[in-house]
N, C-alpha and C. Protein backbone atom coordinates (compact mmCIF):
# COMPACT_ATOMS: atom_id res chain seq x y z
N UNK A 1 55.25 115.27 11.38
CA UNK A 1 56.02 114.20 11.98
C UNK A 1 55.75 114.16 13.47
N UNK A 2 56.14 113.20 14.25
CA UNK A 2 55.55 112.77 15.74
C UNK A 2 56.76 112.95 16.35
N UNK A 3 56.67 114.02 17.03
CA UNK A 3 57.92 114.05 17.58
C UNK A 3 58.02 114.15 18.77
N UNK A 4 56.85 113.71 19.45
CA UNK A 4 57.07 113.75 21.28
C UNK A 4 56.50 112.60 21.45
N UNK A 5 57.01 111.57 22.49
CA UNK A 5 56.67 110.36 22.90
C UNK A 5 56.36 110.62 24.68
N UNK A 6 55.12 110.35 25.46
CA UNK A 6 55.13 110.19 26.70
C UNK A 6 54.68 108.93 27.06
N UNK A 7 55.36 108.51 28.06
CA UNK A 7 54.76 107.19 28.81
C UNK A 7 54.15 108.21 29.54
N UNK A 8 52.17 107.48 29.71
CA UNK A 8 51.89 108.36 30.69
C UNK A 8 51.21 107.21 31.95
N UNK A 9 51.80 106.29 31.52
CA UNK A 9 51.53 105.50 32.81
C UNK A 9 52.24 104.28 32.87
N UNK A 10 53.13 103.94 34.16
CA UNK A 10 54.19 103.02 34.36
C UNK A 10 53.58 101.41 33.84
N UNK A 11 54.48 100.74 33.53
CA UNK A 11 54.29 99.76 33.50
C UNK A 11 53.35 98.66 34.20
N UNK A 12 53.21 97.31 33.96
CA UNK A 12 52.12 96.63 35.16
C UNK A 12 52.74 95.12 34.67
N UNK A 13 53.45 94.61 35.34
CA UNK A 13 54.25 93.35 35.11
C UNK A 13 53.41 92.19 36.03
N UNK A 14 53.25 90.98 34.89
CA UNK A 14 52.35 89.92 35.44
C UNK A 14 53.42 88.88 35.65
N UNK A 15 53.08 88.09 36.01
CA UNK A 15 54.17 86.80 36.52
C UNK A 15 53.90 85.72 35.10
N UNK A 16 52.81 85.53 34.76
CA UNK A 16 52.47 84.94 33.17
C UNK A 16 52.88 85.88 32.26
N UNK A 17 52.67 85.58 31.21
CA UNK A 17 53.03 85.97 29.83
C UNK A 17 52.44 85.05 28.87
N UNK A 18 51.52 85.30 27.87
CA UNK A 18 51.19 84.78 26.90
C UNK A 18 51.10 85.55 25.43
N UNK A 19 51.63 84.87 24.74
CA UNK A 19 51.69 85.36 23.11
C UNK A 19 51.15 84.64 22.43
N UNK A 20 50.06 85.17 21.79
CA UNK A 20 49.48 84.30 20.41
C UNK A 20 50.08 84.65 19.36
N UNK A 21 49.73 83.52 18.71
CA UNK A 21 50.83 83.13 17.47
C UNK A 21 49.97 84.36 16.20
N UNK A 22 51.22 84.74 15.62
CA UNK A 22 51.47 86.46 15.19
C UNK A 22 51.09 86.28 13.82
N UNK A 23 49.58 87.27 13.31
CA UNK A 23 49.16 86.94 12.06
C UNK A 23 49.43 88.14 10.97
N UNK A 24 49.97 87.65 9.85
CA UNK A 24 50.48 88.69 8.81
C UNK A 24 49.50 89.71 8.21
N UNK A 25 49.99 90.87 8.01
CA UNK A 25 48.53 92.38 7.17
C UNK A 25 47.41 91.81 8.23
N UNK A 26 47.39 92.01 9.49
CA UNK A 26 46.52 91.96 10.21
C UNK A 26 46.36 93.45 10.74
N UNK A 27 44.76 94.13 10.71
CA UNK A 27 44.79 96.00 11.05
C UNK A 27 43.37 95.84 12.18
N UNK A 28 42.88 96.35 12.72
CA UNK A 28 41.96 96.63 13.76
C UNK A 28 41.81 98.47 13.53
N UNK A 29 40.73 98.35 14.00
CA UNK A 29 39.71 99.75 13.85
C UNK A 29 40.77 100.42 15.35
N UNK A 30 41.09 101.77 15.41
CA UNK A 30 41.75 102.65 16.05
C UNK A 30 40.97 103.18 16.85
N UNK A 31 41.25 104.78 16.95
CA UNK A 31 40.59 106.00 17.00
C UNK A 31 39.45 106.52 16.83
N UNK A 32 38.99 107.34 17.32
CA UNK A 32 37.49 107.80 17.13
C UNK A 32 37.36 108.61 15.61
N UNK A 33 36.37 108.29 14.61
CA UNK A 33 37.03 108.90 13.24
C UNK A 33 36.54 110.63 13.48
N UNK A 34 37.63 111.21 12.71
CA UNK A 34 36.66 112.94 12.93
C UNK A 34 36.58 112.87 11.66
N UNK A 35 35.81 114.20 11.39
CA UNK A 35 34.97 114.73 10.26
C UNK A 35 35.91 115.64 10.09
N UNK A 36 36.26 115.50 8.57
CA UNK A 36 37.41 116.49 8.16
C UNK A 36 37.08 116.71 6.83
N UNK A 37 37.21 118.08 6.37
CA UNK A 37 36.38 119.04 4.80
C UNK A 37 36.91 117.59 3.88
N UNK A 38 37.93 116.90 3.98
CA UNK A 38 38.50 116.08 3.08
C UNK A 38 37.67 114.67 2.80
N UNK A 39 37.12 114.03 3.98
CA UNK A 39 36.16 113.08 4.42
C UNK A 39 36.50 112.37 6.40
N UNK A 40 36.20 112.23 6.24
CA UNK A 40 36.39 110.90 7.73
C UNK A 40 37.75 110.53 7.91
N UNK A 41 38.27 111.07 8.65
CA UNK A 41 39.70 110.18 9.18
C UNK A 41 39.87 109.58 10.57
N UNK A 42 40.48 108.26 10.50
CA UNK A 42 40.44 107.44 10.95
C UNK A 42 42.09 106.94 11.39
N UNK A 43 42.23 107.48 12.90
CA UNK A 43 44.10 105.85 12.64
C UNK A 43 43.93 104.40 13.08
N UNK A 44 44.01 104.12 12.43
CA UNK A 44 43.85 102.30 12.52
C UNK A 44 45.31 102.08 12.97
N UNK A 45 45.30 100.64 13.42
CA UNK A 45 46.51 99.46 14.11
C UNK A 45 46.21 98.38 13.09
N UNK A 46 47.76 98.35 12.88
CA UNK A 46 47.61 96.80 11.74
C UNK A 46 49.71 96.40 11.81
N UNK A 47 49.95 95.44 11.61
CA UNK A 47 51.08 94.49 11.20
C UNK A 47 51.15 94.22 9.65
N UNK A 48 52.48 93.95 9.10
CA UNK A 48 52.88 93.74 8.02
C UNK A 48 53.83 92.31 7.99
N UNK A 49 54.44 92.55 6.90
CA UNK A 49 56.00 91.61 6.95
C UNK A 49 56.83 91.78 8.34
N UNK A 50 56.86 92.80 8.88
CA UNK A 50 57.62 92.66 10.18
C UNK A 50 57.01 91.99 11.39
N UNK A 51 55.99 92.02 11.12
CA UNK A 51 54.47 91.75 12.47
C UNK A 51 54.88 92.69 13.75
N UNK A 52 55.02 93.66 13.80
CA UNK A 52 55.40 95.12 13.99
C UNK A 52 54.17 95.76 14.31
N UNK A 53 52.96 95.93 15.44
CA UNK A 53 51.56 96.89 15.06
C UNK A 53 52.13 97.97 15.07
N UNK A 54 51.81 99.04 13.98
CA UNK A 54 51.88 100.44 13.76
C UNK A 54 51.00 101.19 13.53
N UNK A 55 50.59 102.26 13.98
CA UNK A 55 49.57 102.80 13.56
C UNK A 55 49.60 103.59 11.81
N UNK A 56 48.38 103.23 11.07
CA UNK A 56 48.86 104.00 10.02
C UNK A 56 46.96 104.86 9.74
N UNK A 57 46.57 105.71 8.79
CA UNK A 57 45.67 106.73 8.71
C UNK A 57 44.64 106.16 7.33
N UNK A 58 43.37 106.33 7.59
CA UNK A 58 42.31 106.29 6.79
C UNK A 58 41.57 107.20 6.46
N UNK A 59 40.84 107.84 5.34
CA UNK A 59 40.50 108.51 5.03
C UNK A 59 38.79 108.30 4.33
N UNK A 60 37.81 108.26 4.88
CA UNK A 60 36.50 107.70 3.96
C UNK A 60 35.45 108.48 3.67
N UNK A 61 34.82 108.33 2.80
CA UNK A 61 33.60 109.58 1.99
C UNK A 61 32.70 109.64 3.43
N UNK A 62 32.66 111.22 3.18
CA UNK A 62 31.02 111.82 4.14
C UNK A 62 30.07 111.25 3.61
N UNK A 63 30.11 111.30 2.38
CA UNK A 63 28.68 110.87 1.68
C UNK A 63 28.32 109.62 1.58
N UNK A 64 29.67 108.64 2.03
CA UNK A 64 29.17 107.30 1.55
C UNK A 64 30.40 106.74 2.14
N UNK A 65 29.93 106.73 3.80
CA UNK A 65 31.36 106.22 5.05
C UNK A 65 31.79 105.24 4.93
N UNK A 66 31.76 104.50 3.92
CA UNK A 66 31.85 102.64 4.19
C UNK A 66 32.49 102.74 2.72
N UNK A 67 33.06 103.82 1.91
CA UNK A 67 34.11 104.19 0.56
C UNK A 67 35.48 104.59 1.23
N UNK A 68 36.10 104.00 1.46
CA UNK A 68 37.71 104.15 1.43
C UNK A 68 37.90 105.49 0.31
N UNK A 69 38.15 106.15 0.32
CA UNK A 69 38.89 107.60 -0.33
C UNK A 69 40.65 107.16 -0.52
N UNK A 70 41.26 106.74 1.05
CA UNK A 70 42.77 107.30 0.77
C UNK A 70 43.08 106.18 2.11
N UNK A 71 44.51 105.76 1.66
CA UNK A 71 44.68 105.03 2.92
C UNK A 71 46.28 105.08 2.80
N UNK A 72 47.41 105.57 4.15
CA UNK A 72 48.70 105.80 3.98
C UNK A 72 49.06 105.09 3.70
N UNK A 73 50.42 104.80 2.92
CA UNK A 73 51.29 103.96 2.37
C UNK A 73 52.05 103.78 3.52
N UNK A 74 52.26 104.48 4.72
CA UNK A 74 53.48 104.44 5.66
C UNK A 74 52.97 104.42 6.93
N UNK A 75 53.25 103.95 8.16
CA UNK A 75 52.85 104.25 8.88
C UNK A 75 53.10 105.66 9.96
N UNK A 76 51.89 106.00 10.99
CA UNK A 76 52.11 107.48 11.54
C UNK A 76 53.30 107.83 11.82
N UNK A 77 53.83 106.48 12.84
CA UNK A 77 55.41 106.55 13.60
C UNK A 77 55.16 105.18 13.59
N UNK A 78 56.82 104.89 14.16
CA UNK A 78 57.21 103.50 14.23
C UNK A 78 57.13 103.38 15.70
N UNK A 79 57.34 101.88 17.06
CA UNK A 79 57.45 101.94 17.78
C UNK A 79 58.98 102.99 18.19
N UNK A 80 58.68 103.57 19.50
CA UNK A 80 59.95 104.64 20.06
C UNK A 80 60.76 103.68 20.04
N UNK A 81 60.60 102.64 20.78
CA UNK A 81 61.56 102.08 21.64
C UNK A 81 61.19 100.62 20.96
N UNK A 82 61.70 99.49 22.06
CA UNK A 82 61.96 98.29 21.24
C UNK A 82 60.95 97.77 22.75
N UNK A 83 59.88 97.72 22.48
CA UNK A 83 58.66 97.18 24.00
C UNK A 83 59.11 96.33 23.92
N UNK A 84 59.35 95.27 22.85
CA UNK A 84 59.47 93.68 23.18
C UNK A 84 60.64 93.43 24.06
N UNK A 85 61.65 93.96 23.68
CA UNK A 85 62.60 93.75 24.70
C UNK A 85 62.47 94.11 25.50
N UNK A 86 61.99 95.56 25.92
CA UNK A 86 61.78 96.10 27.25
C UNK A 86 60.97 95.13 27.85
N UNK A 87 60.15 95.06 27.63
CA UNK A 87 58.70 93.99 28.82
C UNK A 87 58.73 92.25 28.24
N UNK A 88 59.43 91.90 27.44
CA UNK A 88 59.54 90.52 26.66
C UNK A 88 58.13 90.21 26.29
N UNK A 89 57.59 91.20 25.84
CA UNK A 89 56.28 90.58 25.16
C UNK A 89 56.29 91.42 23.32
N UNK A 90 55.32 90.95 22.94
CA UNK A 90 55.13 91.80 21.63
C UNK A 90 55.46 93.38 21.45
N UNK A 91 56.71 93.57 20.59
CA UNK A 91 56.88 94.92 20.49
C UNK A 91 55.71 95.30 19.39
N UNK A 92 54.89 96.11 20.13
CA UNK A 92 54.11 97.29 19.11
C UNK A 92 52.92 98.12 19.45
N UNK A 93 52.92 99.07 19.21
CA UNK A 93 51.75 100.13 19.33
C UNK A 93 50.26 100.06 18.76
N UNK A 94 49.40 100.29 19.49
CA UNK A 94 48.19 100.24 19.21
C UNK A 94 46.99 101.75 19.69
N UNK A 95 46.66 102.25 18.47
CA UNK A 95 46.47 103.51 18.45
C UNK A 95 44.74 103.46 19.16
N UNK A 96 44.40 104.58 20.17
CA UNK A 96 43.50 104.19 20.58
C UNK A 96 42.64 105.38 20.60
N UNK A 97 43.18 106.69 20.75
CA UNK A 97 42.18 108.25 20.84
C UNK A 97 43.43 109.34 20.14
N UNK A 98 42.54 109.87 19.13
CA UNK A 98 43.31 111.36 18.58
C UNK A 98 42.34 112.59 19.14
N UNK A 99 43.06 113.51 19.27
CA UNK A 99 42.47 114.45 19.68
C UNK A 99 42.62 115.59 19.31
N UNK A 100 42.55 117.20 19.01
CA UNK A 100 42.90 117.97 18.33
C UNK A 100 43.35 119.45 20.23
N UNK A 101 44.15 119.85 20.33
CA UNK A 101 44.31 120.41 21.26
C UNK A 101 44.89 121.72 21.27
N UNK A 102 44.39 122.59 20.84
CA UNK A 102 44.97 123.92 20.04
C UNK A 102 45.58 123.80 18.88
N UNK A 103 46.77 123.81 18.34
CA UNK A 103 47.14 123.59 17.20
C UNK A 103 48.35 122.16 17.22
N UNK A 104 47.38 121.21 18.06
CA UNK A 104 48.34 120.43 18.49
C UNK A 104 47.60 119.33 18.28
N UNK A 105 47.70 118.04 17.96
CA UNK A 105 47.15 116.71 17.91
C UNK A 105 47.82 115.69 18.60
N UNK A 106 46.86 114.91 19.35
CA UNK A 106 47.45 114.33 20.43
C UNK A 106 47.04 112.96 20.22
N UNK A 107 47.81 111.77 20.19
CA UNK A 107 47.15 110.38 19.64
C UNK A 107 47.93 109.77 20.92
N UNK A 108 46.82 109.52 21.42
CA UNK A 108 47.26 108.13 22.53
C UNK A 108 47.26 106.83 22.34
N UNK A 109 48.08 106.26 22.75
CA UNK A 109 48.64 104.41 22.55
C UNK A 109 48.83 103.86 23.53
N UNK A 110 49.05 102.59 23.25
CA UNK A 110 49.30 101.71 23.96
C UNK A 110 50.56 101.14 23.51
N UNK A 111 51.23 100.42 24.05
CA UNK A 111 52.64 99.72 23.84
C UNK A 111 53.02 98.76 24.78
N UNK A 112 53.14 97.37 23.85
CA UNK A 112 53.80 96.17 24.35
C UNK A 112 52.61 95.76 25.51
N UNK A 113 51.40 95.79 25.59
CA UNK A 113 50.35 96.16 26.31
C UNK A 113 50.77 95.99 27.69
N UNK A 114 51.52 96.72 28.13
CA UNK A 114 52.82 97.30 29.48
C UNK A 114 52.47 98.82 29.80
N UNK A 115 52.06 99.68 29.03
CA UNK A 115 52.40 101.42 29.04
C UNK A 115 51.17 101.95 28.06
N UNK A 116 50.80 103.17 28.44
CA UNK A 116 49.56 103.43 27.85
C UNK A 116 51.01 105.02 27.63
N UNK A 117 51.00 105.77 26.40
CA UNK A 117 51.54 106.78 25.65
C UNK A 117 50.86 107.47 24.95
N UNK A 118 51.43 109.01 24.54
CA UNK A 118 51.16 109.82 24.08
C UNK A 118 52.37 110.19 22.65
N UNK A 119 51.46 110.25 22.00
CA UNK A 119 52.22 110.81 20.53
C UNK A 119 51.72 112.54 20.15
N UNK A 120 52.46 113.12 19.95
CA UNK A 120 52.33 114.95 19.69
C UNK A 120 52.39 115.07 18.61
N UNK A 121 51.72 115.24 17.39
CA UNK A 121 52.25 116.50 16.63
C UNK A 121 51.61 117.44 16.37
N UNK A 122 52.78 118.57 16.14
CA UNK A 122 52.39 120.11 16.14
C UNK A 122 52.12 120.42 14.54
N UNK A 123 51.08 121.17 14.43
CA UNK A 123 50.68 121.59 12.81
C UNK A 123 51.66 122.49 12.53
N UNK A 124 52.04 122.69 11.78
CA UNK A 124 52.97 123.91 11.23
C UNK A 124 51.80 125.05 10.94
């Protein structure tokens, strides 16, 4: 589970604001994929019924990278906070670098595209 959230860089407020009009099961390519004994994992950014971006996890053959293996039913985490209200633009996260850091994994985001963040979790 993700249990540390950092803003690691303040906000950047424009005097415009523009929102394009919000498209349903829409996902975009994430993270850099690593090589894992299991196959290729991957966190992708995608929207649902809520139009909500969340990051959720992919999984695809070594032998044959372009085979989907496994793909989460849930997403990693939900947004912390509510961005849209905070900055009045689109509340949601967009997953951009995982990293592995001792026994620690570190997935950096973006949010409400206002704040660039850090997501933690610790392996048991």
């Amino acid at each position: 589970m993700w249990s540390v959230v950092i803003v690691l860089l303040p906000p950047v407020f424009h005097n415009s604001l523009s929102l394009f009009p919000i498209l349903k099961d829409f996902m975009e390519a994430g993270t850099n994929p690593l090589v894992t004994e299991e196959g290729i994992f991957m966190v992708y950014s995608g929207w649902g019924e809520d139009c909500v971006y969340k990051p959720g996890g992919v999984v695809f053959s070594k032998d044959d990278p372009g085979k989907l293996l496994q793909r989460m039913d849930k997403p990693l985490f939900e947004p912390a906070q509510d961005w849209g209200e905070k900055f009045g633009s689109a509340n949601h996260v967009v997953a951009e670098s995982l990293v592995k850091h001792g026994g620690s994994w570190l997935l950096y985001y973006g949010a409400a595209d206002r704040v660039c963040c850090l997501a933690i979790w610790e392996e048991k």
